[in-house]
Protein backbone atom coordinates (compact mmCIF):
# COMPACT_ATOMS: atom_id res chain seq x y z
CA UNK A 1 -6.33 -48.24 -84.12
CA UNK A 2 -2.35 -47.66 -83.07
CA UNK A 3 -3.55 -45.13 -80.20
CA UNK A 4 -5.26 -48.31 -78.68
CA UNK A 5 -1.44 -48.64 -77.41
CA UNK A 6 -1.01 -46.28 -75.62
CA UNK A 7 -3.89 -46.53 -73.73
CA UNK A 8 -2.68 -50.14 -72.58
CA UNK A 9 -5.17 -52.37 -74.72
CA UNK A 10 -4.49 -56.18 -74.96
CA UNK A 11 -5.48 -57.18 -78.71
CA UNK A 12 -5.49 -60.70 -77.76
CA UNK A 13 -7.53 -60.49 -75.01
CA UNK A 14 -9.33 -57.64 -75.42
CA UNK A 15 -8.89 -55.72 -72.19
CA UNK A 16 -6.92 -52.87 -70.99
CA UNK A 17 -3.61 -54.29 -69.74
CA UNK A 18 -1.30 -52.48 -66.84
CA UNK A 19 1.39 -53.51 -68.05
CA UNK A 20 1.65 -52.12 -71.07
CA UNK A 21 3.71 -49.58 -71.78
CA UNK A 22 2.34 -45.69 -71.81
CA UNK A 23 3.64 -43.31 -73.93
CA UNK A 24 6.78 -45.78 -73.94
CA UNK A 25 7.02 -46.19 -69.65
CA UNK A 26 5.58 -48.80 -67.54
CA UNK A 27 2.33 -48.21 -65.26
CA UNK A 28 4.79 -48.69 -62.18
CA UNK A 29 6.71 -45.78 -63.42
CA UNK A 30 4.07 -43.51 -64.58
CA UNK A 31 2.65 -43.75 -61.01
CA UNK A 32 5.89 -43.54 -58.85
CA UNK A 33 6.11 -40.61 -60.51
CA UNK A 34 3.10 -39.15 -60.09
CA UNK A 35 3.44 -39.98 -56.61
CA UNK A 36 6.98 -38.33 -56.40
CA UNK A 37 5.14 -35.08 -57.76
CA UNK A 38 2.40 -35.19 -55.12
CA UNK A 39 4.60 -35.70 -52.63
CA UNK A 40 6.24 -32.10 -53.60
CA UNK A 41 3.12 -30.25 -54.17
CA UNK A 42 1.65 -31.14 -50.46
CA UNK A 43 3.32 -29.56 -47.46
CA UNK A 44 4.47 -31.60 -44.75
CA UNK A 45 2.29 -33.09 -42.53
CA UNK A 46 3.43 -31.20 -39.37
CA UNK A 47 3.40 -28.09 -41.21
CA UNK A 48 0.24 -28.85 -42.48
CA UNK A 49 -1.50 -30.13 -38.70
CA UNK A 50 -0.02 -27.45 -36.58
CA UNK A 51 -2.82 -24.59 -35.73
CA UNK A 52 -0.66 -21.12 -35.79
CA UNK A 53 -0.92 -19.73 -32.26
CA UNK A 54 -3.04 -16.72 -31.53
CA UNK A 55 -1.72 -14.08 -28.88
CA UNK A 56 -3.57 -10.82 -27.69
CA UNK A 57 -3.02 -8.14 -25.45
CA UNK A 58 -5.10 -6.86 -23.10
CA UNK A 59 -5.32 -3.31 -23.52
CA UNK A 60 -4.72 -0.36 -20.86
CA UNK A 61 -8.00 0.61 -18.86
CA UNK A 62 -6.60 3.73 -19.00
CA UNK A 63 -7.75 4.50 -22.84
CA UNK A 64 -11.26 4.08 -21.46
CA UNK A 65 -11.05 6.94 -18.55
CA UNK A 66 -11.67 10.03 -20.57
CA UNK A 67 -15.21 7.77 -21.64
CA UNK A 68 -16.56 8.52 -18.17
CA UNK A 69 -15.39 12.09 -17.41
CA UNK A 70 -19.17 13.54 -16.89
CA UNK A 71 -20.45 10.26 -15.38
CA UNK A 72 -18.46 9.42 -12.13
CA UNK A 73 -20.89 6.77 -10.86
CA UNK A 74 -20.71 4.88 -13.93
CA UNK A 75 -16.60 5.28 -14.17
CA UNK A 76 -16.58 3.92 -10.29
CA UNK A 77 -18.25 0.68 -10.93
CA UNK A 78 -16.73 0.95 -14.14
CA UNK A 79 -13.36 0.41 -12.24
CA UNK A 80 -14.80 -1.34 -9.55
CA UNK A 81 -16.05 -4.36 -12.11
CA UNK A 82 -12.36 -4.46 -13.56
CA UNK A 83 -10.48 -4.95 -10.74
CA UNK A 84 -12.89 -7.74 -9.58
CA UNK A 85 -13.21 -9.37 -12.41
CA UNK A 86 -9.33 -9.03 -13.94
CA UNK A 87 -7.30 -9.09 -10.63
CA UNK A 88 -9.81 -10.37 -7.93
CA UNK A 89 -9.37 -7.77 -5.94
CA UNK A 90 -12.41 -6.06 -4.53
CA UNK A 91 -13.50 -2.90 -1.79
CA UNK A 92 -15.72 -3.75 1.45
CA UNK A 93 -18.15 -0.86 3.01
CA UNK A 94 -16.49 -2.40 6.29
CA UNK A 95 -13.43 -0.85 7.15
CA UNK A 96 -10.96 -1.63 10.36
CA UNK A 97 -10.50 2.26 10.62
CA UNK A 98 -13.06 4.44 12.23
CA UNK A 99 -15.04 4.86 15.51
CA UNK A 100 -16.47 1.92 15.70
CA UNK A 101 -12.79 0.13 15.22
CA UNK A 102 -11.09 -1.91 18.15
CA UNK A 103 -7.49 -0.66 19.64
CA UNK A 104 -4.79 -1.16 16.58
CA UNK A 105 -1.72 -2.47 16.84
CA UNK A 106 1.25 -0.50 15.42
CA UNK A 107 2.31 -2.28 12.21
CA UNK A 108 5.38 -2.08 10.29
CA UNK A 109 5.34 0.88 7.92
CA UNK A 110 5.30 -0.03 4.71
CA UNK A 111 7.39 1.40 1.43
CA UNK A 112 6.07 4.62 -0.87
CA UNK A 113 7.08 1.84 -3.80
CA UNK A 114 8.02 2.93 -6.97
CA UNK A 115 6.70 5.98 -9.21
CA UNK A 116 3.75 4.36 -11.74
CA UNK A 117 6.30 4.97 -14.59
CA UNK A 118 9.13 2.67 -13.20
CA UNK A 119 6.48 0.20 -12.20
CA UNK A 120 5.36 -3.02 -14.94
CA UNK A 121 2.36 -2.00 -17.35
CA UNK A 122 0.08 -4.18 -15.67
CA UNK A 123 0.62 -3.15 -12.02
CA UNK A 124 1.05 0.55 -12.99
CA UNK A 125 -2.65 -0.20 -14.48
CA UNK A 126 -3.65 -1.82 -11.30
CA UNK A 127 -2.02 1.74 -9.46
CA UNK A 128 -4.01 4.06 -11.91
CA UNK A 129 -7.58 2.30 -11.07
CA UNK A 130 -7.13 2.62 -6.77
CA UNK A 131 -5.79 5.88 -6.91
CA UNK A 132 -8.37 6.85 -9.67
CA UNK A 133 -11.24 4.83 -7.14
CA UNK A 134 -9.77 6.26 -4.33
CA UNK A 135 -9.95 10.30 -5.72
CA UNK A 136 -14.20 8.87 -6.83
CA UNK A 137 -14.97 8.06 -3.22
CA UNK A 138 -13.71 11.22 -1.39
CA UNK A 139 -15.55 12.93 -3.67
CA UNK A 140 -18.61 11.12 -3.48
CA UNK A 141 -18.52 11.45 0.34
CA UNK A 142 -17.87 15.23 0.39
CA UNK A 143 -21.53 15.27 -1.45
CA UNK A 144 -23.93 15.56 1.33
CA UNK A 145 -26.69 15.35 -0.99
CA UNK A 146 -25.36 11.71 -1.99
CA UNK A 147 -27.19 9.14 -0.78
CA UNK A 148 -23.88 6.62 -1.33
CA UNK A 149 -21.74 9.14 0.52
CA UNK A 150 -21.28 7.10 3.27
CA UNK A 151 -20.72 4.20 1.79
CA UNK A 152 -18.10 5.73 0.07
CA UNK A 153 -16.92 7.38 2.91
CA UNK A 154 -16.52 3.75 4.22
CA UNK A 155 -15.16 2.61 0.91
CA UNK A 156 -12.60 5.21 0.94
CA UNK A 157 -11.26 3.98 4.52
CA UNK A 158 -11.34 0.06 3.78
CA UNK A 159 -9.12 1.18 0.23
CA UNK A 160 -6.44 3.18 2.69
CA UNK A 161 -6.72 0.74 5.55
CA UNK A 162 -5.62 -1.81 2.95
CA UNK A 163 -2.68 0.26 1.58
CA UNK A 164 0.49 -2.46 0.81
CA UNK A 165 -1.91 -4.91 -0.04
CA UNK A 166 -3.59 -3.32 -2.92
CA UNK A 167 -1.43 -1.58 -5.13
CA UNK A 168 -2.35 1.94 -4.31
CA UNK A 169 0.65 5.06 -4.52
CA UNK A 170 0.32 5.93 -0.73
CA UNK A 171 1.89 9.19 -1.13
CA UNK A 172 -1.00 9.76 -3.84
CA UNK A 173 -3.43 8.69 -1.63
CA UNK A 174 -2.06 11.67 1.26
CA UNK A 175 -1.94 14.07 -1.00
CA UNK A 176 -5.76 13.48 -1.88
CA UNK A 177 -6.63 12.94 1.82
CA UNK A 178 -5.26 15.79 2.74
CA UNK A 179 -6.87 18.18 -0.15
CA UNK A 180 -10.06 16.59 0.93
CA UNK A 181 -9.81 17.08 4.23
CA UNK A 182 -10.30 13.67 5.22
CA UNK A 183 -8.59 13.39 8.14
CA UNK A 184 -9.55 9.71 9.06
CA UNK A 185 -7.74 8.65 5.94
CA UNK A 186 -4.98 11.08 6.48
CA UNK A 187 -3.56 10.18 10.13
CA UNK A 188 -4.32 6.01 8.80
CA UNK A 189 -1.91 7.18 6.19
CA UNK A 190 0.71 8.68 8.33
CA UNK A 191 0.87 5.36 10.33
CA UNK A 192 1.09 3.68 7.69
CA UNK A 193 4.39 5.17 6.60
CA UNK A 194 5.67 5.37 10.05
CA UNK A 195 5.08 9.10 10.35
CA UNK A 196 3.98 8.72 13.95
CA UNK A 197 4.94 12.34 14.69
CA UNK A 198 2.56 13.68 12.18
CA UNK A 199 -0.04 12.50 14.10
CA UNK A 200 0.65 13.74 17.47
CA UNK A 201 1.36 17.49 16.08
CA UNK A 202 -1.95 17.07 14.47
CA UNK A 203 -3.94 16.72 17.55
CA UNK A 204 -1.35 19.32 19.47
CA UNK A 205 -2.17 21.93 16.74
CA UNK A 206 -6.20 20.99 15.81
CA UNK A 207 -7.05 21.18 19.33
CA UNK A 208 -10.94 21.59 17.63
CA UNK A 209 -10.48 19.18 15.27
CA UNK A 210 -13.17 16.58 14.14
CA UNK A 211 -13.67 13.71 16.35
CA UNK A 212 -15.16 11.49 14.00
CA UNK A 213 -11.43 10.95 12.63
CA UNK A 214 -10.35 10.07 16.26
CA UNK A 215 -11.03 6.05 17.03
CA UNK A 216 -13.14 4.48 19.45
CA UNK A 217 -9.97 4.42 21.94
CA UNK A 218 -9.83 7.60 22.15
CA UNK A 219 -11.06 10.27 24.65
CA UNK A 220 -12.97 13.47 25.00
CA UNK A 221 -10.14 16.33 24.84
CA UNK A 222 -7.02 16.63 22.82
CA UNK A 223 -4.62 16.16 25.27
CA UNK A 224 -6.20 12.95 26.49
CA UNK A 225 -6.30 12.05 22.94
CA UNK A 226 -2.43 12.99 22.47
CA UNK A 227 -1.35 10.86 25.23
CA UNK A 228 -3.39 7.70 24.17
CA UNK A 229 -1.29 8.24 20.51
CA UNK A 230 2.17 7.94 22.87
CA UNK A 231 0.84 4.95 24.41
CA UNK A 232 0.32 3.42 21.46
CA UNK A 233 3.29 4.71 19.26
CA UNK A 234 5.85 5.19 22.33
CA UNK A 235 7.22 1.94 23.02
CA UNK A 236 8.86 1.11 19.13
CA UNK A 237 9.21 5.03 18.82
CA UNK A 238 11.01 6.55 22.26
CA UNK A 239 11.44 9.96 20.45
CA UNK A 240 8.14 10.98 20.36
CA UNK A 241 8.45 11.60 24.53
CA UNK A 242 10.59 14.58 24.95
CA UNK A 243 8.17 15.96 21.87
CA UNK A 244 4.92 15.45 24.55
CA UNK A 245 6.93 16.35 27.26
CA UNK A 246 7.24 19.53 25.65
CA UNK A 247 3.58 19.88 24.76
CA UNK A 248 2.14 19.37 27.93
CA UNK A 249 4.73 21.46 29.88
CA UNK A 250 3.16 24.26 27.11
CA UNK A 251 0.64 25.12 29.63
CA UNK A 252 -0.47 25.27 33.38
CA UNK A 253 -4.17 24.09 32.79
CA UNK A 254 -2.49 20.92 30.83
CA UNK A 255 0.59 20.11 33.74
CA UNK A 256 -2.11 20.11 36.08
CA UNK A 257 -4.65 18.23 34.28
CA UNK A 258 -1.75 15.10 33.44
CA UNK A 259 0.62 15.66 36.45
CA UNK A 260 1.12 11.92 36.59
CA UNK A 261 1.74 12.02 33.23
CA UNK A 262 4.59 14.09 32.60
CA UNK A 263 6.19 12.34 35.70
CA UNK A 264 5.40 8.59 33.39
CA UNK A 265 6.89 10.79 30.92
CA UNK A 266 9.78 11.86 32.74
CA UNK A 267 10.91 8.09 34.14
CA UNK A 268 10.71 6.85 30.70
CA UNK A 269 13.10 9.48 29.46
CA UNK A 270 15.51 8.93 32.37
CA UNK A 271 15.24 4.87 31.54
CA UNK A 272 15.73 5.10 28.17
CA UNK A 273 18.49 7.80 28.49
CA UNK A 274 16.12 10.27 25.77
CA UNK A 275 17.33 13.33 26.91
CA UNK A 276 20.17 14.90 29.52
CA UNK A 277 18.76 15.72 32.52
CA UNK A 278 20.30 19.70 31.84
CA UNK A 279 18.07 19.41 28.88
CA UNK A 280 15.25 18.20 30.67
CA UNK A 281 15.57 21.22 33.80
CA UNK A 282 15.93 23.63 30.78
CA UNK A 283 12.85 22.53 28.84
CA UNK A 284 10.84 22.27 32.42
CA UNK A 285 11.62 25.83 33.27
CA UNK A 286 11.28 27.50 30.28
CA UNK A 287 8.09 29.12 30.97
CA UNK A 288 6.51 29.19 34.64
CA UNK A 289 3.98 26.26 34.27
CA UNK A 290 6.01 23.50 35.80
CA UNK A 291 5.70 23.24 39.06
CA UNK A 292 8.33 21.95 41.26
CA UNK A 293 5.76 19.32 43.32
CA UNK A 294 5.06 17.97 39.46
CA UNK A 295 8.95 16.96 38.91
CA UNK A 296 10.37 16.67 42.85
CA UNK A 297 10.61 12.91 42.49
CA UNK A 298 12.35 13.50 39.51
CA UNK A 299 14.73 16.07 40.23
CA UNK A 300 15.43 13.94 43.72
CA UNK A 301 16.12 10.82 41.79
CA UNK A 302 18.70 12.83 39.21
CA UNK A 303 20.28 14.04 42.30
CA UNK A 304 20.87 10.96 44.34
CA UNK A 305 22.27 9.49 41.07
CA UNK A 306 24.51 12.52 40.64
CA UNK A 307 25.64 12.47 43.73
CA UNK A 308 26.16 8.54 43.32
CA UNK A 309 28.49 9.17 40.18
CA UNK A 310 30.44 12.08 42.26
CA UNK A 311 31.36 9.67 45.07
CA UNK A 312 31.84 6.97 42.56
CA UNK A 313 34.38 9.23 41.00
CA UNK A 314 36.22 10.17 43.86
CA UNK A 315 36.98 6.65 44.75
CA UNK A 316 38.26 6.11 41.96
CA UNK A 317 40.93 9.24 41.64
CA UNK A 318 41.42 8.76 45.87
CA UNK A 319 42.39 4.97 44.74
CA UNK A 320 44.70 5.99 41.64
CA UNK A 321 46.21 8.52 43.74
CA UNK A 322 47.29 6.31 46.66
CA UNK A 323 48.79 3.56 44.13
C-alpha cells in the first residue's frame, strides 16, 4: 500500500491529506506550478480580446461597363443608381438651360480640372460615370423613336448646366456636344469656360441655325439674337464689341436694321478706349455699307475731341516757348 503516499493518504485518519507530499513536493508547489505553466500556454488577455480589423475596398465601377455594352438602358440606371446611392449625387429632368429658362447671369468660368489619370481613384470613378451618363443621354435623345428621348434630352442639359459641381471633364462633355450636334449643351458649355466669343461666331456663322438651342430671351433673327449675347456677355468682356461692330457693319440690310446699335456700339468703344478711332474709320469704310448718317455723331464727337487735344497741345508748346 506505499503508492497510498503519493496520492496524499492520511493512515491515521484515513483521508486524503493536502499536505502531503506528491511525488516528494508539496500541494502548494505542485499547483503554483501548474499555474506558472498555464499562464504560458494562454495568450495574453489583450491579445486574446482584441477582434482583428477587417478592411475592404470598394472596387472600380469601371470593371462592370463592358457588362452593359448591348443594353444602354440598363447601363444608364445602372450608373444612375451608383452615383445616388455611393456619392448622393443625382440628375433632375428639370434643367435651368433651355427655352423655357429665365435671363442667366454670366457666372465665373470655371477650370477644365485635371486629366482623369492625374485625378484620385475615387473621383476619376466619379468622372468616368457623368461623362459615361452624359455620352447615354445624347444618344438616347438623338433616337426619335425613344419614348425617354426627351427626358434625356432634359437630363443631358441639367448634367451640363451643373458642370463644376458634379465632377464631369467639361472639355469631354464639348467634344460629345459638339459630335452630337447638340447645340444647347454646346454654347452652355462655352459659357461655362468663358468662351464667350464662341458663342457669338456661332450665331454670326449659323444664321439658320436651330432655335430650340437659343433661350427664352432671345429673339426671332440672328442678329437680334447676336446682340442680346453682347448685352449679356459685354459688360465683364469689352472685347467682344469691335468683334460685333464688325459683324453688323458686314452688311447694308444689317446697319440699317440696328443703326442705333452700332452707334451703342460705337460710344462704348470710344468710353472704354477698345479701339483707335483710325481703326474704327478703317473698319467702317471697308466696304460701302456704312453710311455716314449711321456714325455722324460719332465721327463729330472724335473730332471735337481731336480738335480739343490740338489746342490743348498748342498751349502747351506756345507756353514752353514763351518761358
Amino acid at each position: 500500500m506505499n503508492y497510498l503516499s503519493y496520492l496524499g493518504y492520511d493512515k491515521v485518519t484515513g483521508v486524503f491529506s493536502s499536505s502531503s507530499a506528491i511525488n516528494g513536493k508539496s500541494a502548494e508547489l505542485v499547483a503554483a506550478e501548474d499555474m506558472k505553466l498555464q499562464d504560458t500556454l494562454e495568450l495574453p488577455k489583450e491579445q486574446s480580446s482584441k477582434t482583428p480589423e477587417l478592411t475592404y475596398t470598394i472596387p472600380s465601377p469601371r470593371q462592370y461597363f463592358a457588362h452593359f455594352i448591348s443594353k444602354p438602358g440598363q447601363f444608364m440606371r445602372f450608373l444612375e443608381s451608383l452615383a445616388a446611392e455611393r456619392w448622393k449625387q443625382t440628375v433632375s429632368e428639370k434643367s435651368s438651360t433651355g427655352p423655357e429658362a429665365i435671363p442667366r447671369k454670366v457666372e465665373k468660368p470655371i477650370e477644365q480640372g485635371s486629366p482623369t489619370t492625374d485625378l484620385d481613384p475615387d473621383l476619376a470613378d466619379q468622372r468616368c460615370i457623368w461623362n459615361t451618363l452624359l455620352e447615354l443621354y445624347l444618344t438616347d435623345a438623338q433616337d426619335t423613336t425613344s419614348s425617354g428621348s426627351d427626358a434625356c434630352r432634359r437630363k443631358a442639359l441639367d448634367v451640363i448646366d451643373r458642370t463644376g459641381d458634379l465632377p464631369l471633364d467639361p472639355m469631354h462633355a464639348l467634344m460629345v456636344c459638339s459630335t452630337a450636334g447638340f447645340t444647347s449643351g454646346q454654347i452652355r458649355l462655352w459659357e461655362k469656360l468663358g468662351m464667350y466669343e464662341e458663342v457669338l461666331r456661332y450665331w454670326m456663322n449659323n444664321p439658320t441655325a436651330d432655335l430650340s438651342a437659343r433661350t427664352s430671351e432671345q429673339q426671332s433673327s440672328t442678329s437680334e439674337n447676336v446682340l442680346h449675347h453682347l448685352h449679356l456677355y459685354g459688360p465683364t468682356n469689352p472685347q467682344l464689341y469691335p468683334l460685333v461692330l464688325r459683324y453688323l457693319s458686314s452688311d447694308s440690310k444689317l446697319m440699317t436694321q440696328h443703326a442705333t446699335d452700332v452707334r451703342d456700339i460705337l460710344n462704348v468703344i470710344n468710353e472704354e478706349s477698345l479701339m483707335p478711332a483710325l481703326a474704327v474709320v478703317q473698319l467702317l469704310s471697308r466696304n460701302s455699307v456704312t453710311t455716314i448718317g449711321v456714325v455722324k455723331d460719332w465721327l463729330r464727337a472724335k473730332v471735337a475731341d481731336t480738335k480739343h487735344d490740338v489746342e490743348s497741345v498748342s498751349l502747351s508748346a506756345h507756353w514752353l516757348i514763351t518761358c
